[in-house]
N, C-alpha and C. Protein backbone atom coordinates (compact mmCIF):
# COMPACT_ATOMS: atom_id res chain seq x y z
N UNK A 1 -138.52 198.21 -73.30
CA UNK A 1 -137.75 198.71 -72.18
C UNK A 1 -137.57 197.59 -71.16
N UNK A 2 -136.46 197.55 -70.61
CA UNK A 2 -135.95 196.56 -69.50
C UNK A 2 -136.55 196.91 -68.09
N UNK A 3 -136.94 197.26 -67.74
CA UNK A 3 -138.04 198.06 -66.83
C UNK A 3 -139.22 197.64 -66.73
N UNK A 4 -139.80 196.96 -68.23
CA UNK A 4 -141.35 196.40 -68.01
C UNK A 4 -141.09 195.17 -68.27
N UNK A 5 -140.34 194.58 -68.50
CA UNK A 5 -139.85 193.36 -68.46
C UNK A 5 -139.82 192.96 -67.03
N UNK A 6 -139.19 193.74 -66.20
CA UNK A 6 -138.68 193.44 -64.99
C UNK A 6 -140.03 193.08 -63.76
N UNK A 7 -140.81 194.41 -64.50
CA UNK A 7 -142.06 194.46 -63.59
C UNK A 7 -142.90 193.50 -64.06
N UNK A 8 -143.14 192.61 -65.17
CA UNK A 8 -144.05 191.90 -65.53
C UNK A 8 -143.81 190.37 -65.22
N UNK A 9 -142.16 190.68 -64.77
CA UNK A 9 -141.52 189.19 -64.25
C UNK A 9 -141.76 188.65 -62.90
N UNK A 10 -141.78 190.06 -62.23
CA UNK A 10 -142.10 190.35 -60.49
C UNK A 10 -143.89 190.62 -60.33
N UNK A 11 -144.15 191.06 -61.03
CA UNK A 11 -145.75 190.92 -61.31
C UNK A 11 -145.92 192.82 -60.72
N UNK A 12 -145.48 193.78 -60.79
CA UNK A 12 -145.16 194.57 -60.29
C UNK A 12 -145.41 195.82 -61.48
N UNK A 13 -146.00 196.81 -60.96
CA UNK A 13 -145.80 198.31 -62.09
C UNK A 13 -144.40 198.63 -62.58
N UNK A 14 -143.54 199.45 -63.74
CA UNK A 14 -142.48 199.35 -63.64
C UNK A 14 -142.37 200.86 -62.52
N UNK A 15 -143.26 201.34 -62.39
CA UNK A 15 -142.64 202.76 -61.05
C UNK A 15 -142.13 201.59 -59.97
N UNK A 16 -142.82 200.93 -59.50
CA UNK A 16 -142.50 199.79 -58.31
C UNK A 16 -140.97 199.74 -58.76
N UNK A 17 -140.60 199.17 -59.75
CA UNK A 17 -139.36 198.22 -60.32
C UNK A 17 -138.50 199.49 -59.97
N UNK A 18 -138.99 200.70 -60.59
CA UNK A 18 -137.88 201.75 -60.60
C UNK A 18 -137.30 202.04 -59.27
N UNK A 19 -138.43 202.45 -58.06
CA UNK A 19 -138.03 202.67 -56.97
C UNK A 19 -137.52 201.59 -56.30
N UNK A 20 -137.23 200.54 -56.84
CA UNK A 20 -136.93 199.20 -55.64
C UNK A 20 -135.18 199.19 -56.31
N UNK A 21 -135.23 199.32 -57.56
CA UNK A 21 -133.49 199.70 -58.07
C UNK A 21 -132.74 201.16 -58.09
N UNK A 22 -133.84 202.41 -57.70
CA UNK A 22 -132.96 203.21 -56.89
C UNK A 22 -132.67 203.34 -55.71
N UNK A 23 -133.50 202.58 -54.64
CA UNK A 23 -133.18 202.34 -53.42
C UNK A 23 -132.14 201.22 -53.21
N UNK A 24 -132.34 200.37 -53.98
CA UNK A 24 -131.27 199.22 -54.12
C UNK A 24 -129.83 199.94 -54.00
N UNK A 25 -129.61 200.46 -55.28
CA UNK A 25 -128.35 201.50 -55.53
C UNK A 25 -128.00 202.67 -54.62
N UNK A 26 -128.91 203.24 -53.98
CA UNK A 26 -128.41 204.25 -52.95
C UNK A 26 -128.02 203.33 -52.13
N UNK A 27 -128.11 202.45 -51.36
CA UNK A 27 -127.73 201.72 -50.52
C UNK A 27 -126.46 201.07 -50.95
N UNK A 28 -126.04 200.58 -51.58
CA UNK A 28 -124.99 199.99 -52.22
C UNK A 28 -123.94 201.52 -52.45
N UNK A 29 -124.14 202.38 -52.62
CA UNK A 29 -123.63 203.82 -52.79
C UNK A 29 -123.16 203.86 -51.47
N UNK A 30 -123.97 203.78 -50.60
CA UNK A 30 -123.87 204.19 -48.97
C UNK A 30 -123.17 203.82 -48.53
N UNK A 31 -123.44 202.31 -48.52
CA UNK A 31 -122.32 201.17 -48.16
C UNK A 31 -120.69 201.32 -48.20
N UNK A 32 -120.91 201.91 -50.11
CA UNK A 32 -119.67 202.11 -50.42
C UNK A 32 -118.80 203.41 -49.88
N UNK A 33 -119.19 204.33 -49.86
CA UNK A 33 -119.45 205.70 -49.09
C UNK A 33 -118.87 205.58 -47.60
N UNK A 34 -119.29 204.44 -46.81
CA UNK A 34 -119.01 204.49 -44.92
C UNK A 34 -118.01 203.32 -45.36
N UNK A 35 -117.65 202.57 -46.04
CA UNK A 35 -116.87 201.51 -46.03
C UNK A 35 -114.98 202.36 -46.52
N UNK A 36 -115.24 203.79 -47.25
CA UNK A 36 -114.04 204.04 -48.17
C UNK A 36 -113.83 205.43 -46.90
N UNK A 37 -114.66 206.41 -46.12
CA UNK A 37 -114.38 207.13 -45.84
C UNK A 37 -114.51 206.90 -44.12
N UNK A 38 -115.14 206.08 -43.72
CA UNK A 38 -114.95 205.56 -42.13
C UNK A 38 -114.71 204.09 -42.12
N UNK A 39 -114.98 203.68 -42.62
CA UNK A 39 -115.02 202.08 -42.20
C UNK A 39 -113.51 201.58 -42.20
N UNK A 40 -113.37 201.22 -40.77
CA UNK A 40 -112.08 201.22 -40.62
C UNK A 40 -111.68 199.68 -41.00
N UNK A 41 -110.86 199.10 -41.27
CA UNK A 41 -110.56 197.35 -41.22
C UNK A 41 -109.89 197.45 -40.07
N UNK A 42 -109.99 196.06 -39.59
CA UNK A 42 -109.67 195.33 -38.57
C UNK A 42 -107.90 195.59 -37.81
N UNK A 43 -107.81 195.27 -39.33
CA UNK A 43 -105.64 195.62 -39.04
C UNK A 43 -105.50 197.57 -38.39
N UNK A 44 -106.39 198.25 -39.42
CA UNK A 44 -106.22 200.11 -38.76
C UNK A 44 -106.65 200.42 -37.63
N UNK A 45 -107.57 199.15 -36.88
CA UNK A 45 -108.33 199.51 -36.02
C UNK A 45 -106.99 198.76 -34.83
N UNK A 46 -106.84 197.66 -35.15
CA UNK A 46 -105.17 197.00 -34.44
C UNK A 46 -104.20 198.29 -34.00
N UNK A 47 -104.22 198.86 -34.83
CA UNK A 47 -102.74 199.37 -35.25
C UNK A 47 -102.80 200.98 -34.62
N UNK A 48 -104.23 201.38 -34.25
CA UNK A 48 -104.44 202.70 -33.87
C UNK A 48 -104.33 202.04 -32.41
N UNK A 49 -104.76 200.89 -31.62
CA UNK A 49 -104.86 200.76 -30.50
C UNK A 49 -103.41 200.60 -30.31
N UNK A 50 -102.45 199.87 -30.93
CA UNK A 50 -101.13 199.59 -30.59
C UNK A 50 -100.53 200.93 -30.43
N UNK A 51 -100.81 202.24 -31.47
CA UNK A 51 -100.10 203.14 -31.41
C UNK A 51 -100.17 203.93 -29.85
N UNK A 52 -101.78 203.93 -29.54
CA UNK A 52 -102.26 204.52 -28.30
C UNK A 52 -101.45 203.71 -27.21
N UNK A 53 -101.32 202.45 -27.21
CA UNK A 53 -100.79 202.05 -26.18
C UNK A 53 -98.97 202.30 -26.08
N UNK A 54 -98.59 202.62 -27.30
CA UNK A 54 -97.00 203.20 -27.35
C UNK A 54 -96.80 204.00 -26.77
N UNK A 55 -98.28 205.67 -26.85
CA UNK A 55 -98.27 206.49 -26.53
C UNK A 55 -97.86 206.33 -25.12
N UNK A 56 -98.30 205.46 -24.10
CA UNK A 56 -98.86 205.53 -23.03
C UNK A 56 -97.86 205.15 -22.09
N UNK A 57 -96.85 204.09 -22.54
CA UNK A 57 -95.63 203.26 -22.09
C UNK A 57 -94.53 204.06 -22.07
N UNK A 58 -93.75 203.72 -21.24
CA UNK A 58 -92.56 204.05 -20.83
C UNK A 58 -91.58 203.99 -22.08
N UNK A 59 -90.18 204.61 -22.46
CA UNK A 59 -89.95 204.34 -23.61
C UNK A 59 -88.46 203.24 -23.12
N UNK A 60 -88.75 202.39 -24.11
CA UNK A 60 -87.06 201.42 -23.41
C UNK A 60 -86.39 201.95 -23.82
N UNK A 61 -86.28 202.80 -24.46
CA UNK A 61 -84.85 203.54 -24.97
C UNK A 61 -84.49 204.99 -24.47
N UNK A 62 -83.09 205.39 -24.08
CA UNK A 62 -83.02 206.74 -23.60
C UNK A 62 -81.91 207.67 -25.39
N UNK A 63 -82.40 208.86 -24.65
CA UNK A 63 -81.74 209.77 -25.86
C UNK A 63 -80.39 209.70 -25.00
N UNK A 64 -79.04 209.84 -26.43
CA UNK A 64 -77.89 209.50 -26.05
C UNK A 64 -77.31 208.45 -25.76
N UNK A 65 -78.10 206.68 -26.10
CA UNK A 65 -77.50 206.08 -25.25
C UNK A 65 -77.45 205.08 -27.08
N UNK A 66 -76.74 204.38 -26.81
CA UNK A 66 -76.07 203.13 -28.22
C UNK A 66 -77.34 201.96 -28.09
N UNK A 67 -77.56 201.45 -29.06
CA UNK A 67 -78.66 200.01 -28.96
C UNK A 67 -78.32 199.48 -29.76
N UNK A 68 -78.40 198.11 -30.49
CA UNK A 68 -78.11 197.16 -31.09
C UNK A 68 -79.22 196.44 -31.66
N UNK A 69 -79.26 196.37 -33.05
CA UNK A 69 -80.79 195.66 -33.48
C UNK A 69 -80.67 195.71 -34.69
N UNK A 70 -81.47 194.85 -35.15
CA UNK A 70 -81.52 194.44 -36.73
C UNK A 70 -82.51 195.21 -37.20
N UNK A 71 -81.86 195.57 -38.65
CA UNK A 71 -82.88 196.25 -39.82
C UNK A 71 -83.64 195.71 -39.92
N UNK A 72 -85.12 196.02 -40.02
CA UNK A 72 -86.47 195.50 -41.00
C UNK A 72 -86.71 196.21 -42.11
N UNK A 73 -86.71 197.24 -42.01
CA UNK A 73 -86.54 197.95 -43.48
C UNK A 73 -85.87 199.10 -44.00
N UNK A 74 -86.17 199.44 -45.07
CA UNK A 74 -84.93 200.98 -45.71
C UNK A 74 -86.29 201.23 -46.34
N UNK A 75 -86.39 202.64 -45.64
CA UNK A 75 -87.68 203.67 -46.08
C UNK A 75 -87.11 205.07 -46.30
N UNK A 76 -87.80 205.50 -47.38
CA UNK A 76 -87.58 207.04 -47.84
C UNK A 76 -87.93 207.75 -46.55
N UNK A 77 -87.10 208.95 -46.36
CA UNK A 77 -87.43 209.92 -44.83
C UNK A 77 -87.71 211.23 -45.78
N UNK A 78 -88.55 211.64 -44.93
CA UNK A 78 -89.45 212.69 -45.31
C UNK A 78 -88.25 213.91 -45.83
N UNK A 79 -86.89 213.59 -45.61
CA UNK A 79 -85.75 214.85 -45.90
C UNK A 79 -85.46 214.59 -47.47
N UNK A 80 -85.87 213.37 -47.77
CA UNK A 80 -85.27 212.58 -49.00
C UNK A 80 -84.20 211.46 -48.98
N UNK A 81 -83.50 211.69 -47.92
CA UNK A 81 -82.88 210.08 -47.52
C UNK A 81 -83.19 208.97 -47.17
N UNK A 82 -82.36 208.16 -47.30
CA UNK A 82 -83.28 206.99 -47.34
C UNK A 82 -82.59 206.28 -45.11
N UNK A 83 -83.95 205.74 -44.48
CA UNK A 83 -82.99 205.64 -43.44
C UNK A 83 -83.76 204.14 -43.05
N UNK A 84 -82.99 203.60 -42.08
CA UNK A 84 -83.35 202.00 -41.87
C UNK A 84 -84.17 202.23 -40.52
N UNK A 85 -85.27 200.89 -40.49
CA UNK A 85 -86.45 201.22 -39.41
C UNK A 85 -85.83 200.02 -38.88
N UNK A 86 -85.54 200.14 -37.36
CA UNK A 86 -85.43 198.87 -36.59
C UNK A 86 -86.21 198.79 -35.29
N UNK A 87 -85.93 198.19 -34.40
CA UNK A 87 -87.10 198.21 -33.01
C UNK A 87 -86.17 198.00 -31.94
N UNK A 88 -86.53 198.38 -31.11
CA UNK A 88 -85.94 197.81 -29.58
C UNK A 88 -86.92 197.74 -28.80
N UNK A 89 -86.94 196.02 -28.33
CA UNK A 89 -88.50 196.03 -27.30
C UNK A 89 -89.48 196.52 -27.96
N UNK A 90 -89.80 196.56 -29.47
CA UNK A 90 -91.07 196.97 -29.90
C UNK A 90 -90.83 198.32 -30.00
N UNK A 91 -90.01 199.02 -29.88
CA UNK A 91 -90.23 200.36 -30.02
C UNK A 91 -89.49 201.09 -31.47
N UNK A 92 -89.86 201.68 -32.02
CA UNK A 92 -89.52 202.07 -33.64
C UNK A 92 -88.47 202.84 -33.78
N UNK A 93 -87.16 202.83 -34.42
CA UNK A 93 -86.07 203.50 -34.58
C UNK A 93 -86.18 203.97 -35.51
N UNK A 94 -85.85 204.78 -36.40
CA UNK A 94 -85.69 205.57 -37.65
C UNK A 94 -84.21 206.05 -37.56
N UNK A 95 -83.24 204.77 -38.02
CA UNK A 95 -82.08 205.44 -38.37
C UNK A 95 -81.56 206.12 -39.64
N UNK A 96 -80.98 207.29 -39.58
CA UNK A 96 -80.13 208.42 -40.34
C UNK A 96 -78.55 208.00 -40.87
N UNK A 97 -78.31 208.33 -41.75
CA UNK A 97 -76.57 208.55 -42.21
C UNK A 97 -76.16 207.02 -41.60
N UNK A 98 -76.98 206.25 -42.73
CA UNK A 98 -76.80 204.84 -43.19
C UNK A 98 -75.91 204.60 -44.36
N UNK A 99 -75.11 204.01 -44.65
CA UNK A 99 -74.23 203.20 -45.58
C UNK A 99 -75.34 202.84 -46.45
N UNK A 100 -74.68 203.27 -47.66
CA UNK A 100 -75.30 202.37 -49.09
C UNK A 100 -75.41 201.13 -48.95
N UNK A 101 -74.43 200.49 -48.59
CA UNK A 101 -74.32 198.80 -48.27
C UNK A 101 -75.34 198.04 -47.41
N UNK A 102 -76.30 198.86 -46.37
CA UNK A 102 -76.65 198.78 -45.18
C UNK A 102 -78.39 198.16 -45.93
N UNK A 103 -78.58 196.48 -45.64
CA UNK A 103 -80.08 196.04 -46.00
C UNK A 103 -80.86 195.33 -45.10
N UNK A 104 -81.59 195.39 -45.21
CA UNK A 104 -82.68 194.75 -44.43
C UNK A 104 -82.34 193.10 -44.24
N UNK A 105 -82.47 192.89 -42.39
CA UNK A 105 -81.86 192.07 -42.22
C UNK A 105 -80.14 191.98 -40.95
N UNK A 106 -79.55 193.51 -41.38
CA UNK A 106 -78.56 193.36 -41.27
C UNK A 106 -78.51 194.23 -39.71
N UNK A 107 -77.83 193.49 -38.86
CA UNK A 107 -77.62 194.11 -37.43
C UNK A 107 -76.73 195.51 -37.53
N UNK A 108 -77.30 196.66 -36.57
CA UNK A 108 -76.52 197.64 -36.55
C UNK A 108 -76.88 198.07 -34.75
N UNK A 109 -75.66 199.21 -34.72
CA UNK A 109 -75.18 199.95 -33.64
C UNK A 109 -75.79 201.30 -34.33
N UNK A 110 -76.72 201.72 -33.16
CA UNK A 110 -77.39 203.25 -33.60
C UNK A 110 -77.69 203.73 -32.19
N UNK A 111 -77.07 205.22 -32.31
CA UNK A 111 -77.09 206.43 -31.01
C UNK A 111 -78.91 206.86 -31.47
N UNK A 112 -79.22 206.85 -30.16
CA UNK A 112 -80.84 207.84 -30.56
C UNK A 112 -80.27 209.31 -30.11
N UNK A 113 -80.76 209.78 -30.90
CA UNK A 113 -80.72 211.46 -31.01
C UNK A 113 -82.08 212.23 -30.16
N UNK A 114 -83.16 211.39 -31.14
CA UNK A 114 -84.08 212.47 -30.18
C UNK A 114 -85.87 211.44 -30.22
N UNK A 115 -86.78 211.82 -29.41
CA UNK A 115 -88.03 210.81 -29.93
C UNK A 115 -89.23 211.72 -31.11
N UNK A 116 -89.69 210.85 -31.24
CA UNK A 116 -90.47 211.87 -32.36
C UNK A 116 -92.10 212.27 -31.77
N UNK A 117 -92.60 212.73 -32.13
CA UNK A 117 -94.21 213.18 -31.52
C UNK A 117 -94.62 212.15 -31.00
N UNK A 118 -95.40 212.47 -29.33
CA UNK A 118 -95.91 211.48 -29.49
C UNK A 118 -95.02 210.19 -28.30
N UNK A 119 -93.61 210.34 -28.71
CA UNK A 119 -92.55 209.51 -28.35
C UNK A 119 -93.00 207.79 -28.18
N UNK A 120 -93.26 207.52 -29.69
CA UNK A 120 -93.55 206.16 -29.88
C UNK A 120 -92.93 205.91 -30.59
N UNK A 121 -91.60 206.41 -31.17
CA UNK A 121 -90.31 206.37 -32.31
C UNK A 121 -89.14 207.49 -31.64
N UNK A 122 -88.26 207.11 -32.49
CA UNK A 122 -87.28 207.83 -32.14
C UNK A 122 -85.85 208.31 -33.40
N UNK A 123 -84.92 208.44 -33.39
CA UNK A 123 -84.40 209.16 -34.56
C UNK A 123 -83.13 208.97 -33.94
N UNK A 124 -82.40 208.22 -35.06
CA UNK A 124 -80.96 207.74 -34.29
C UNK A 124 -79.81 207.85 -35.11
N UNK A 125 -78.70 207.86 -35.16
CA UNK A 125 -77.85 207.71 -36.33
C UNK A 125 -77.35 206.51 -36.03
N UNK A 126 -76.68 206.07 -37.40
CA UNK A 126 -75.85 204.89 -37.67
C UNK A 126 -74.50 205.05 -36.73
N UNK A 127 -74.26 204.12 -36.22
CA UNK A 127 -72.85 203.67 -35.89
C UNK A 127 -71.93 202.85 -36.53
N UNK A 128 -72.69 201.50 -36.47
CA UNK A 128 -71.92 200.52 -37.31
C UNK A 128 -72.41 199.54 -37.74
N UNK A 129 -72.24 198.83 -38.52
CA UNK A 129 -72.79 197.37 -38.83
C UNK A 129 -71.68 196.61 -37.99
N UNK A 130 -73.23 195.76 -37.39
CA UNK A 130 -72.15 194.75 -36.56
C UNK A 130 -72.47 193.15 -37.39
């Protein structure tokens, strides 16, 4: 058995050996355990403070009014369309009833409609590619 090997290497009973590699392993369990279900990384822990501070700010953008800004990306919307995410002053657009043609990269004209929970985003339609 690999067990009395272990203990005769460490100079040790193998009960010793046993309890020193199930404590070993619960710990390594644990670890793994607070690392997958709390342990936040550095970037989620960034990114929850940025959101709080969105919360908190004034919004640069008003509902009803035209803005101008480049695509960063084309993301699936929770309706099933697909709509382009842009920013103004840091603040998150989610534009609607986008052109097929319309990619990341590409400057557009978008009306905000309305803000979303929260009002750290907002929901705009397409106007135009400029």
């Amino acid at each position: 058995m690999q067990l009395d090997r272990i203990a005769d290497l460490v100079g040790v009973g193998p009960s010793v050996v046993a309890v020193a590699l199930g404590v070993a392993g619960l710990l390594v369990l644990l670890l793994v355990a607070t690392r997958v279900r709390g342990g936040r990384s550095a970037s989620a822990r960034e990114s929850q403070r940025a959101h709080e501070a969105a919360q908190e700010r004034a919004s640069p953008v008003d509902v009803g009014e035209t803005y101008t800004f480049g695509v960063k990306e084309l993301t699936d919307h929770h309706s099933g369309s697909q709509v382009a995410v842009g920013e103004v002053e840091g603040f998150v657009l989610f534009v609607e009833d986008i052109p097929s043609s319309l990619s990341p990269g590409d400057v557009v004209r978008a009306k905000v409609l309305s803000f979303n929970e929260g009002r750290t985003s907002a929901d705009a339609t397409f106007i135009e590619k400029v």
